[in-house]
PDB file of N, CA and C in Angstrom:
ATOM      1  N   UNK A   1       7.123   9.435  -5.070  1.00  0.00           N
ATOM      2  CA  UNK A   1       7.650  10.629  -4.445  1.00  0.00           C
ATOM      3  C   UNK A   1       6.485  11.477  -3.962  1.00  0.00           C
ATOM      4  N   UNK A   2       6.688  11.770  -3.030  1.00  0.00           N
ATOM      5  CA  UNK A   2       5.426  12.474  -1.917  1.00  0.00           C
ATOM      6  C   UNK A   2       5.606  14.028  -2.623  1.00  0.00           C
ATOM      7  N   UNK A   3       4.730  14.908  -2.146  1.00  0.00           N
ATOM      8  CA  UNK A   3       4.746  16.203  -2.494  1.00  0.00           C
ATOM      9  C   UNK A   3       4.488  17.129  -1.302  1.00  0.00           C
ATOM     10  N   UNK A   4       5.145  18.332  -1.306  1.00  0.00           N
ATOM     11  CA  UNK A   4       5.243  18.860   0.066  1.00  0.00           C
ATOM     12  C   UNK A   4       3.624  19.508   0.275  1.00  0.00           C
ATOM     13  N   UNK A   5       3.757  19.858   1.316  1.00  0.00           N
ATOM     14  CA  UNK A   5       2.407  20.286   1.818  1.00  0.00           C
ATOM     15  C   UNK A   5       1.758  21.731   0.758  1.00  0.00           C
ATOM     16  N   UNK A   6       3.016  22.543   0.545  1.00  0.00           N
ATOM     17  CA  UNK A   6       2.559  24.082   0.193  1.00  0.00           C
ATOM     18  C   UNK A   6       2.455  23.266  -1.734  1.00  0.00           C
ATOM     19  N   UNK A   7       2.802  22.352  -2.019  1.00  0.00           N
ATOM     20  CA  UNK A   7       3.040  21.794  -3.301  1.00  0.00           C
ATOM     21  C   UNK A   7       1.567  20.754  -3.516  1.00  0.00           C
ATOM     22  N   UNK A   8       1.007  20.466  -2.227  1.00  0.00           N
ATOM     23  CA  UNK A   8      -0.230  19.672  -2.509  1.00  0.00           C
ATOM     24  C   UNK A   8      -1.024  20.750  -2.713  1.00  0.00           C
ATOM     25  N   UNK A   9      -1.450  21.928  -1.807  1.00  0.00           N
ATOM     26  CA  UNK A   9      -1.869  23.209  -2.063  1.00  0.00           C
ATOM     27  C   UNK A   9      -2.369  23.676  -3.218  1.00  0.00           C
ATOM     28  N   UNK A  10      -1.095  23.954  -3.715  1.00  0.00           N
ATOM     29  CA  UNK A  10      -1.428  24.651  -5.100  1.00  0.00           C
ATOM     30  C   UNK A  10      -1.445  23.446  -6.316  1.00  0.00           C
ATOM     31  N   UNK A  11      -1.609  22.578  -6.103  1.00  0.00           N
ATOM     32  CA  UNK A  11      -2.240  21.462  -6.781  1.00  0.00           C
ATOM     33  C   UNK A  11      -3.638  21.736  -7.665  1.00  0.00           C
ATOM     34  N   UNK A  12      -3.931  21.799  -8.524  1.00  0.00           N
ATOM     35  CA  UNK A  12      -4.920  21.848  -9.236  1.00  0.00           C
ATOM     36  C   UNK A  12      -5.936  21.362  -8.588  1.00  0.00           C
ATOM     37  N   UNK A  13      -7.176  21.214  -7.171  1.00  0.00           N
ATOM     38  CA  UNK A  13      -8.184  20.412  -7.098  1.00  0.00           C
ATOM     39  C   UNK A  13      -9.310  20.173  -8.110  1.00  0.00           C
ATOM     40  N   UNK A  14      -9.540  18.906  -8.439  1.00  0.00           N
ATOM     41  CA  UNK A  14     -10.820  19.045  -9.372  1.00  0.00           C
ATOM     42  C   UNK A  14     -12.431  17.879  -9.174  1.00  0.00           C
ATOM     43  N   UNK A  15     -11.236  16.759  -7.982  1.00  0.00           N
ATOM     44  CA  UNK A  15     -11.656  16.130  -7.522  1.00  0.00           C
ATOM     45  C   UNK A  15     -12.655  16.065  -6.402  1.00  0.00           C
ATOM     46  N   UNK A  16     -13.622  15.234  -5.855  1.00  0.00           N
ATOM     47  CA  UNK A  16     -14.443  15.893  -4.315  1.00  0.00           C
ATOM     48  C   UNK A  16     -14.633  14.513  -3.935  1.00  0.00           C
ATOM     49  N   UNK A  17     -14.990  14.245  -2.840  1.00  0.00           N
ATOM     50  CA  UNK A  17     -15.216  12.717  -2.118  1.00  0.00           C
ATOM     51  C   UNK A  17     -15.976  13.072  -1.141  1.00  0.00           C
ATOM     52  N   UNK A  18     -17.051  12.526  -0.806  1.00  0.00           N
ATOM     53  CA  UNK A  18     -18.466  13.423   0.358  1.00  0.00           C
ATOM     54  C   UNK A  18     -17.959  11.830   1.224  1.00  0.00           C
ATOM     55  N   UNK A  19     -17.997  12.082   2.668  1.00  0.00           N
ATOM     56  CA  UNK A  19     -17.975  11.236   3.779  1.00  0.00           C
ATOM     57  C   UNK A  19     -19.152  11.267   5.192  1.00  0.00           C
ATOM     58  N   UNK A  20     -19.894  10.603   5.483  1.00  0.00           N
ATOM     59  CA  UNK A  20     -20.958  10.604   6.253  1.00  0.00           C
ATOM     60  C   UNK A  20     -20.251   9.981   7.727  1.00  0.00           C
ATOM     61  N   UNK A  21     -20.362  11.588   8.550  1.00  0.00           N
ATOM     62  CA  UNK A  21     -19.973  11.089  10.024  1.00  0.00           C
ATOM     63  C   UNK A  21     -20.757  11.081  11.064  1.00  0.00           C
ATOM     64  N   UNK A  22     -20.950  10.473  12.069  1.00  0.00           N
ATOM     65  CA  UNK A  22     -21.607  10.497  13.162  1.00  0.00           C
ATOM     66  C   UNK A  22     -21.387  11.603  13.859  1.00  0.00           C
ATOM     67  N   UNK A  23     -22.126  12.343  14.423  1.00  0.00           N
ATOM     68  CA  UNK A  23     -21.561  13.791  15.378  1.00  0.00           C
ATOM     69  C   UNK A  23     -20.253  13.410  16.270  1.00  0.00           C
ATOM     70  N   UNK A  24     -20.097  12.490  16.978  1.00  0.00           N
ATOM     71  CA  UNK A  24     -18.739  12.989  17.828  1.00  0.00           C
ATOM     72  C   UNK A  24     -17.622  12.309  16.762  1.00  0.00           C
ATOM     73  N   UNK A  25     -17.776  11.689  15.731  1.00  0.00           N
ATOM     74  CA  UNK A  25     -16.594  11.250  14.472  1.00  0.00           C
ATOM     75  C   UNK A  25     -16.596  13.011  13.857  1.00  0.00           C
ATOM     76  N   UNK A  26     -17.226  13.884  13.878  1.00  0.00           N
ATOM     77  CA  UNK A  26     -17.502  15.254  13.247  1.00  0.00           C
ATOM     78  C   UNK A  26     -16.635  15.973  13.751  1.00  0.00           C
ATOM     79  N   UNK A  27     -16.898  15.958  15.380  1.00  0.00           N
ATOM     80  CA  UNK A  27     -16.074  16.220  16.382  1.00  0.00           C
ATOM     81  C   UNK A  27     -14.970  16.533  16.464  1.00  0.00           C
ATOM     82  N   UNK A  28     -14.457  15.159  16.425  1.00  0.00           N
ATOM     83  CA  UNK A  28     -13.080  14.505  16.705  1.00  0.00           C
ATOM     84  C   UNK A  28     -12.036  15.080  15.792  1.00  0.00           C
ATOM     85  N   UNK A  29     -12.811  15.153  14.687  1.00  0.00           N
ATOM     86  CA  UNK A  29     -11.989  15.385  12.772  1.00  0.00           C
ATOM     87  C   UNK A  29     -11.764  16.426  13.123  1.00  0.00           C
ATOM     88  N   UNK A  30     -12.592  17.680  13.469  1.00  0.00           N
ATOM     89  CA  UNK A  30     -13.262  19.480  13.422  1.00  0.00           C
ATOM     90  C   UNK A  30     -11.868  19.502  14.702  1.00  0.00           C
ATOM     91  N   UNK A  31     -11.914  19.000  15.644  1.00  0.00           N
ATOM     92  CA  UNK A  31     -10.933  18.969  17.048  1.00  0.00           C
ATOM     93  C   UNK A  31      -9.656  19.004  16.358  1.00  0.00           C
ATOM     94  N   UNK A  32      -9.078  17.888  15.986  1.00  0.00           N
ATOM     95  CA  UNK A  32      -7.438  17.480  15.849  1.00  0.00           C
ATOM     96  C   UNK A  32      -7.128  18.445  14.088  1.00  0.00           C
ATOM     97  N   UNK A  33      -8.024  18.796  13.863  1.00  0.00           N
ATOM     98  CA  UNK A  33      -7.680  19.762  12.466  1.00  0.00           C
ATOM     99  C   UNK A  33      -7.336  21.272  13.489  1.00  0.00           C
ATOM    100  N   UNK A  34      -8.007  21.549  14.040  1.00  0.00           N
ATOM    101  CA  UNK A  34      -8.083  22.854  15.053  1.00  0.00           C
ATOM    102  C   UNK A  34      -6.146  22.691  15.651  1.00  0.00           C
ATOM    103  N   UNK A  35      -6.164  21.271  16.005  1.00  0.00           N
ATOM    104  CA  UNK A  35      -4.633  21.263  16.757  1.00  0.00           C
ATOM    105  C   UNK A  35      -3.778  21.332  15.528  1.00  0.00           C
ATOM    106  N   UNK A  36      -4.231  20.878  14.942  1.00  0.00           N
ATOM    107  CA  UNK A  36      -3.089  20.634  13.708  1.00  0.00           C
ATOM    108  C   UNK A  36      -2.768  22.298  12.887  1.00  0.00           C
ATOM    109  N   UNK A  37      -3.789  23.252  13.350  1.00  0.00           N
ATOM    110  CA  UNK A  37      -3.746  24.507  12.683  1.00  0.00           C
ATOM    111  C   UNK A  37      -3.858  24.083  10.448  1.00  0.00           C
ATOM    112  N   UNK A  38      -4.735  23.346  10.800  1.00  0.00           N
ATOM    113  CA  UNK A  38      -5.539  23.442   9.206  1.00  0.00           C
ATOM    114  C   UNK A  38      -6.632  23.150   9.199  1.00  0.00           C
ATOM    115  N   UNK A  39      -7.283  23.423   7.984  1.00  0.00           N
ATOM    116  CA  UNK A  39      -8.595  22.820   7.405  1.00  0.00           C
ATOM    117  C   UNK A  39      -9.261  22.045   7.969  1.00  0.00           C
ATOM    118  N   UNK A  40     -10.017  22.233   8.136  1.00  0.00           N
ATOM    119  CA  UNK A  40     -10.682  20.759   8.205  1.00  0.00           C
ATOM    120  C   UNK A  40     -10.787  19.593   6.371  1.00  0.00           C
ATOM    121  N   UNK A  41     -10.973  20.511   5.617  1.00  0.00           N
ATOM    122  CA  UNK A  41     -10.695  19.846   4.559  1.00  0.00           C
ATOM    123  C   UNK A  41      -9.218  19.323   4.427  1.00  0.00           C
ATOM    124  N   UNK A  42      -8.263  20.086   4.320  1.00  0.00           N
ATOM    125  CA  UNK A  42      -7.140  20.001   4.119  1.00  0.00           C
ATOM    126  C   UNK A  42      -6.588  18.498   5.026  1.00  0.00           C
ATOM    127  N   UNK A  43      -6.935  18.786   6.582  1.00  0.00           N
ATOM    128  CA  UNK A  43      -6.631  17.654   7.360  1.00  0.00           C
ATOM    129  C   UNK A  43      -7.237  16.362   6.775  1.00  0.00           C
ATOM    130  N   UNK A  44      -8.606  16.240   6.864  1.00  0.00           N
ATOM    131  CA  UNK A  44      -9.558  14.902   6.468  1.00  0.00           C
ATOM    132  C   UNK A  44      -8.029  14.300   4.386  1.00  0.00           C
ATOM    133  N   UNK A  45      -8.043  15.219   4.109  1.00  0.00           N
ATOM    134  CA  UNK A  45      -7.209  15.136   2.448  1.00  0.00           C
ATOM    135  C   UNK A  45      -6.183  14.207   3.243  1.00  0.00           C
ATOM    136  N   UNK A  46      -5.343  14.967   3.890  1.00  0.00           N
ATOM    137  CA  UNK A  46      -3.992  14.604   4.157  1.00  0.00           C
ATOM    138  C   UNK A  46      -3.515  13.461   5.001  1.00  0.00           C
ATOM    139  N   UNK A  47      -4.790  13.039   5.793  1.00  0.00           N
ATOM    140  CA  UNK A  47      -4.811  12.319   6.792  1.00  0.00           C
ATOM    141  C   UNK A  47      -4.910  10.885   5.946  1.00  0.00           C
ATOM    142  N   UNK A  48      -6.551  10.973   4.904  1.00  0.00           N
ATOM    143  CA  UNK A  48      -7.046   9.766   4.285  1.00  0.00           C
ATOM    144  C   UNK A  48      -5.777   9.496   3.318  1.00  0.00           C
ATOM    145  N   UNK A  49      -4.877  10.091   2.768  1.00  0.00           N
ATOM    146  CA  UNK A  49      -3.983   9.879   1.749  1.00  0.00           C
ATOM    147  C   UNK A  49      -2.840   9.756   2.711  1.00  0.00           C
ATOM    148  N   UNK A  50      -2.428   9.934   3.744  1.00  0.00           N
ATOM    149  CA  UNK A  50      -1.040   9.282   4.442  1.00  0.00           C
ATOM    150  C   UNK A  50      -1.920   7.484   4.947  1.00  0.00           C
ATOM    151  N   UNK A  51      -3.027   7.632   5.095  1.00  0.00           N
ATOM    152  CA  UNK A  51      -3.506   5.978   5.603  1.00  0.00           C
ATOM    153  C   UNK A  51      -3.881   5.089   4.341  1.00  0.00           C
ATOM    154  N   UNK A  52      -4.181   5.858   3.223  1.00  0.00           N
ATOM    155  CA  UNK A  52      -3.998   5.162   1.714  1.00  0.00           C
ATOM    156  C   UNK A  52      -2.512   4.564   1.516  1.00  0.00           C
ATOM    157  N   UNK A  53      -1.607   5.408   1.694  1.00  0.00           N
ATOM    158  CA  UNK A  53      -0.060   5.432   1.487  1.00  0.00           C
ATOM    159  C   UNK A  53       0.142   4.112   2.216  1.00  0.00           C
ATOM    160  N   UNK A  54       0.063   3.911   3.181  1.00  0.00           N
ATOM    161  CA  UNK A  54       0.636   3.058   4.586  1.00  0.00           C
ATOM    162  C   UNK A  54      -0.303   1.421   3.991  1.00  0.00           C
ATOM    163  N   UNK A  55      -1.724   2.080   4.036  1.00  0.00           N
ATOM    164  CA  UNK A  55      -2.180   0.899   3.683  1.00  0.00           C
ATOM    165  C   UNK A  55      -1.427   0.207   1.906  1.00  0.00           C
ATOM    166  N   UNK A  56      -1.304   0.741   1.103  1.00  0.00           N
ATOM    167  CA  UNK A  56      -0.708   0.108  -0.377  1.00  0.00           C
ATOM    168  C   UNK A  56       0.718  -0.361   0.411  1.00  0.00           C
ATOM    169  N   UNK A  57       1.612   0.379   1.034  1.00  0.00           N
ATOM    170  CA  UNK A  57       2.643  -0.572   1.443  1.00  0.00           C
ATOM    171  C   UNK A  57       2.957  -1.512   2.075  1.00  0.00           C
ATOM    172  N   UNK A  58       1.510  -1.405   3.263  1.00  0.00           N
ATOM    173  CA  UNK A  58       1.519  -2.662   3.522  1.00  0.00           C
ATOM    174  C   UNK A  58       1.119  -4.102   2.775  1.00  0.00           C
ATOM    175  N   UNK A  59       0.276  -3.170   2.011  1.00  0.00           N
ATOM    176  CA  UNK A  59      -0.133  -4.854   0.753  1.00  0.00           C
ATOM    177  C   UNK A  59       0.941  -4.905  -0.237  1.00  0.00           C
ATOM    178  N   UNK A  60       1.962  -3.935  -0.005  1.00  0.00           N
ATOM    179  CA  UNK A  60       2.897  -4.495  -1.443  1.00  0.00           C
ATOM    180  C   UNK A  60       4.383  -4.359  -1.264  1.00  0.00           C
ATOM    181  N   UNK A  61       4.492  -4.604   0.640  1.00  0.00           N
ATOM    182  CA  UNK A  61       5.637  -4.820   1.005  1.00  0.00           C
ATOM    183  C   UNK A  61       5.685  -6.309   1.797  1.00  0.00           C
ATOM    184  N   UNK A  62       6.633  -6.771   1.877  1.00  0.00           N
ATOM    185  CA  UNK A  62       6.564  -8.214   2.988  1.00  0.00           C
ATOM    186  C   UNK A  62       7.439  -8.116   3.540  1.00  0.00           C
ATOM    187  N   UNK A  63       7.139  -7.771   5.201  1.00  0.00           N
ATOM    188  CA  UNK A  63       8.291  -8.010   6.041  1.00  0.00           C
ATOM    189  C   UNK A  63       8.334  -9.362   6.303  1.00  0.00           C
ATOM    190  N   UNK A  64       9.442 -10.240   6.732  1.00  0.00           N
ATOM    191  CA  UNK A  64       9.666 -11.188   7.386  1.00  0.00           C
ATOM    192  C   UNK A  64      10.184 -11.328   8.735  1.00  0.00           C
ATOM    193  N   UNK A  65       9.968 -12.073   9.750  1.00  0.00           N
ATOM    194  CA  UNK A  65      10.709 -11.971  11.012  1.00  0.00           C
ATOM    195  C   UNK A  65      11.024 -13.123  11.416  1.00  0.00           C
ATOM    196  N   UNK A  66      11.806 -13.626  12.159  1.00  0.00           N
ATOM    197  CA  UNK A  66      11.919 -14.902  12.632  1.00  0.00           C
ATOM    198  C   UNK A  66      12.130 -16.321  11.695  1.00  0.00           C
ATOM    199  N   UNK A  67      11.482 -17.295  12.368  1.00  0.00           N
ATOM    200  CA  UNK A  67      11.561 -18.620  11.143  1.00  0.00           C
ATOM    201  C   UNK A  67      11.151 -18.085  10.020  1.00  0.00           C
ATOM    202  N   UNK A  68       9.856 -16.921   9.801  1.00  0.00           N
ATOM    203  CA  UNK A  68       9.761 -17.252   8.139  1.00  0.00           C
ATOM    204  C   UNK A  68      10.751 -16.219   7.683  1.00  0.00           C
ATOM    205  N   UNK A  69      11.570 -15.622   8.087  1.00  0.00           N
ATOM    206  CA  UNK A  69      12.548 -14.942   7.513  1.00  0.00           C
ATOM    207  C   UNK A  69      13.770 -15.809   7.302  1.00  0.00           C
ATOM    208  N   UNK A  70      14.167 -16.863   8.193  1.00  0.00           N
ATOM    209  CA  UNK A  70      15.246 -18.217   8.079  1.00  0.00           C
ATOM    210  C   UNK A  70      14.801 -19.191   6.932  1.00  0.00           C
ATOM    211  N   UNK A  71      13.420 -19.125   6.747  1.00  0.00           N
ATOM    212  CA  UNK A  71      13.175 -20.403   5.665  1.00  0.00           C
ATOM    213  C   UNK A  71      13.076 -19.409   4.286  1.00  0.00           C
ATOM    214  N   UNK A  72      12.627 -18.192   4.454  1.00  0.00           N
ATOM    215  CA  UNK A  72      12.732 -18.253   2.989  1.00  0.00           C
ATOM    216  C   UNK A  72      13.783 -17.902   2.463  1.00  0.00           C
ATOM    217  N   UNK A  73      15.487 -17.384   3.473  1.00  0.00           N
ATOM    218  CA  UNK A  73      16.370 -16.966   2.837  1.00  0.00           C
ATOM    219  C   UNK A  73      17.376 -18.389   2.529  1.00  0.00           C
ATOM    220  N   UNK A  74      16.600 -19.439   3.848  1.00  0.00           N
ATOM    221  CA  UNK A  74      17.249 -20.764   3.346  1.00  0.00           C
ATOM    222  C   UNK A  74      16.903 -21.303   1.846  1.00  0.00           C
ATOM    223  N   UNK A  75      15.733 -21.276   1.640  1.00  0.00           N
ATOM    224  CA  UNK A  75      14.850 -21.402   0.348  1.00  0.00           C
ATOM    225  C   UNK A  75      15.184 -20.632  -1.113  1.00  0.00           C
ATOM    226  N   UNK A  76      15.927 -19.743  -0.597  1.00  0.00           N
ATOM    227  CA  UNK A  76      16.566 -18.635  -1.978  1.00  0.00           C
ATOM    228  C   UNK A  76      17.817 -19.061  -2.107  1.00  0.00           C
ATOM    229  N   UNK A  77      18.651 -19.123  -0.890  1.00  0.00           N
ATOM    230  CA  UNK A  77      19.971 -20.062  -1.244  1.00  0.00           C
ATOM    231  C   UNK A  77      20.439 -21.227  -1.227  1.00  0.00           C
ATOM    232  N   UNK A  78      19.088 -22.507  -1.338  1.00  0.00           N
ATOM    233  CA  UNK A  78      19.390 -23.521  -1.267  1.00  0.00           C
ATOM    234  C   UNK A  78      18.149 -24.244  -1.957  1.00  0.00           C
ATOM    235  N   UNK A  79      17.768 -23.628  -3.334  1.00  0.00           N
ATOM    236  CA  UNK A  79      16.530 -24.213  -3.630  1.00  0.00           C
ATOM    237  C   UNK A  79      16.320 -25.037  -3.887  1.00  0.00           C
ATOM    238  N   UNK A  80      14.785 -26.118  -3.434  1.00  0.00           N
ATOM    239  CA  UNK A  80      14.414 -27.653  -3.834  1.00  0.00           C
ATOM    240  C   UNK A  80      14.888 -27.678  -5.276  1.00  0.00           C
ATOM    241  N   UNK A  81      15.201 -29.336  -5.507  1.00  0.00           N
ATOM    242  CA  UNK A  81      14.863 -29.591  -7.322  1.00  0.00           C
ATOM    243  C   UNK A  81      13.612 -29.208  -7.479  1.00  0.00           C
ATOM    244  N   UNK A  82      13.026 -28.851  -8.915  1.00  0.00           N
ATOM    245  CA  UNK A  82      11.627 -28.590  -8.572  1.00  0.00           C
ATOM    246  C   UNK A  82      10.904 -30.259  -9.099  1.00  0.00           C
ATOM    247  N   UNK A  83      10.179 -30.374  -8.717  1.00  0.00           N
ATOM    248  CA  UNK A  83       9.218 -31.707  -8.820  1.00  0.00           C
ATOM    249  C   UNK A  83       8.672 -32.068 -10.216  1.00  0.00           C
ATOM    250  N   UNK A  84       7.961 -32.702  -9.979  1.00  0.00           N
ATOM    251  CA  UNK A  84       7.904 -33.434 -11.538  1.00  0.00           C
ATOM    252  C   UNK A  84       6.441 -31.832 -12.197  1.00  0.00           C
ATOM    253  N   UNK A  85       5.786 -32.049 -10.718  1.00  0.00           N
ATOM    254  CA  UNK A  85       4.557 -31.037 -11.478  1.00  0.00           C
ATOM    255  C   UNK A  85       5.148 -29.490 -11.852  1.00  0.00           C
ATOM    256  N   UNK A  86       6.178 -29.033 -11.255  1.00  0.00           N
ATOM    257  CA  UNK A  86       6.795 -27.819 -11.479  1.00  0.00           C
ATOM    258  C   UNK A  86       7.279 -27.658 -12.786  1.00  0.00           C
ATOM    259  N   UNK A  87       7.734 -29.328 -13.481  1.00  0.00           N
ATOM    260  CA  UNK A  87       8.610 -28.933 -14.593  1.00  0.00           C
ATOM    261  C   UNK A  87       7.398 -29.146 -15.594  1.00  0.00           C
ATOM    262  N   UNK A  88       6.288 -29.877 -15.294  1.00  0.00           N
ATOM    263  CA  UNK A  88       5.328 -29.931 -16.606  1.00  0.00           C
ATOM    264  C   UNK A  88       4.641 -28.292 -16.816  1.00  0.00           C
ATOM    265  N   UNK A  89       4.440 -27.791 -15.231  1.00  0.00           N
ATOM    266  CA  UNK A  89       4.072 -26.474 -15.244  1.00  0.00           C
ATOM    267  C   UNK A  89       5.325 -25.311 -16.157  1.00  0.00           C
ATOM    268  N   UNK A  90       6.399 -25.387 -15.977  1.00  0.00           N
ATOM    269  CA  UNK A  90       7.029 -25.107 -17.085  1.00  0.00           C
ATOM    270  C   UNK A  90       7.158 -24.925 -18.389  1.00  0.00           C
ATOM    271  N   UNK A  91       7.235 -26.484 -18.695  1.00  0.00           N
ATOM    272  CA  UNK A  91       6.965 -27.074 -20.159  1.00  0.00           C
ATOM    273  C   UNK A  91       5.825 -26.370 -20.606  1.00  0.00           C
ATOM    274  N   UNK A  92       4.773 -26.449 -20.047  1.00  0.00           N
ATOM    275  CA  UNK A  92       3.137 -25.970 -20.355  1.00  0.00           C
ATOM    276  C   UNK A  92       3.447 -24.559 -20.751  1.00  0.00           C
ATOM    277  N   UNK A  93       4.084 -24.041 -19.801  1.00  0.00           N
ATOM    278  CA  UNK A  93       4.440 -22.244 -20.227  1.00  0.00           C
ATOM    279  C   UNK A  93       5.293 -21.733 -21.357  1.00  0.00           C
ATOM    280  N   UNK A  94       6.399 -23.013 -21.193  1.00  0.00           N
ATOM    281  CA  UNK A  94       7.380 -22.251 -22.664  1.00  0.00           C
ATOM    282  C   UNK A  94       6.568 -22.594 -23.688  1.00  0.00           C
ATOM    283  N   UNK A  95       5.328 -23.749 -23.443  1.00  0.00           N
ATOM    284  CA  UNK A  95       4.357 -23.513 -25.231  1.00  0.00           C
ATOM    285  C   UNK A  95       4.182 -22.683 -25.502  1.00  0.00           C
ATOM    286  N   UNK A  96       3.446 -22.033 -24.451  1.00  0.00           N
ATOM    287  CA  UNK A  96       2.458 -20.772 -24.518  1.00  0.00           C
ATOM    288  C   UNK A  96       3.251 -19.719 -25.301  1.00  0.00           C
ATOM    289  N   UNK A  97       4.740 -19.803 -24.631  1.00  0.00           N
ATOM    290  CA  UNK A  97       5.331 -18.806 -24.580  1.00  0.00           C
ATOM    291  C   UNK A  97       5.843 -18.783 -26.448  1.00  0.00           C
ATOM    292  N   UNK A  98       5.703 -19.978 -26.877  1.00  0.00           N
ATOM    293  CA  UNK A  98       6.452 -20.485 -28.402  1.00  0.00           C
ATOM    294  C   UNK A  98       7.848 -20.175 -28.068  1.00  0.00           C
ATOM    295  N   UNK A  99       8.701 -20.629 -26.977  1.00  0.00           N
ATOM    296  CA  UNK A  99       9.684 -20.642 -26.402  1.00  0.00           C
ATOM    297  C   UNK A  99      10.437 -22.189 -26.660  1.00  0.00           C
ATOM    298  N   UNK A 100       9.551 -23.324 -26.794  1.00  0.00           N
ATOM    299  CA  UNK A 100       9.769 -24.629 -27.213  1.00  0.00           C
ATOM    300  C   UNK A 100       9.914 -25.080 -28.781  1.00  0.00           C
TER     301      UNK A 100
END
């Protein structure tokens, strides 16, 4: 659950993160904070933590489209027997597990 802007605010800061920019990357940041009517701190915060956000969902979401969206829902409702190495890989686990 995200937190609103006036709620990140009054957030306790205790944390700091130093970033090394090239003058027109200085620029650019100092510019679109000016449009945005905040910080320049505040923007660089809000900006790196909505592209943190986006980036974790992209590593811990899976879209599918097309064939690999047809094979793996064929694959969930129509699954192989599993093979001989699947079931020793099994067997091997319920030891572990003292499940056997």
């Amino acid at each position: 659950m995200s937190l609103s802007l006036k709620q990140q605010r009054h957030q306790r800061k205790i944390a700091r993160i130093e970033a090394r920019l090239n003058p027109e990357q200085k620029r650019r940041i100092e510019y679109a904070a000016r449009l945005k009517g905040t910080s320049l701190s505040d923007f660089m915060v809000l900006s790196a933590d909505d592209a943190a956000a986006r980036a974790i969902q992209e590593h811990e979401v899976w879209t599918l489209a097309g064939r690999d969206r047809d094979l793996f829902v064929r694959a969930l409702l129509n699954p192989p027997a599993p093979s001989a190495r699947m079931k020793a890989a099994a067997q091997r686990y319920k030891r572990r597990l003292g499940t056997l």
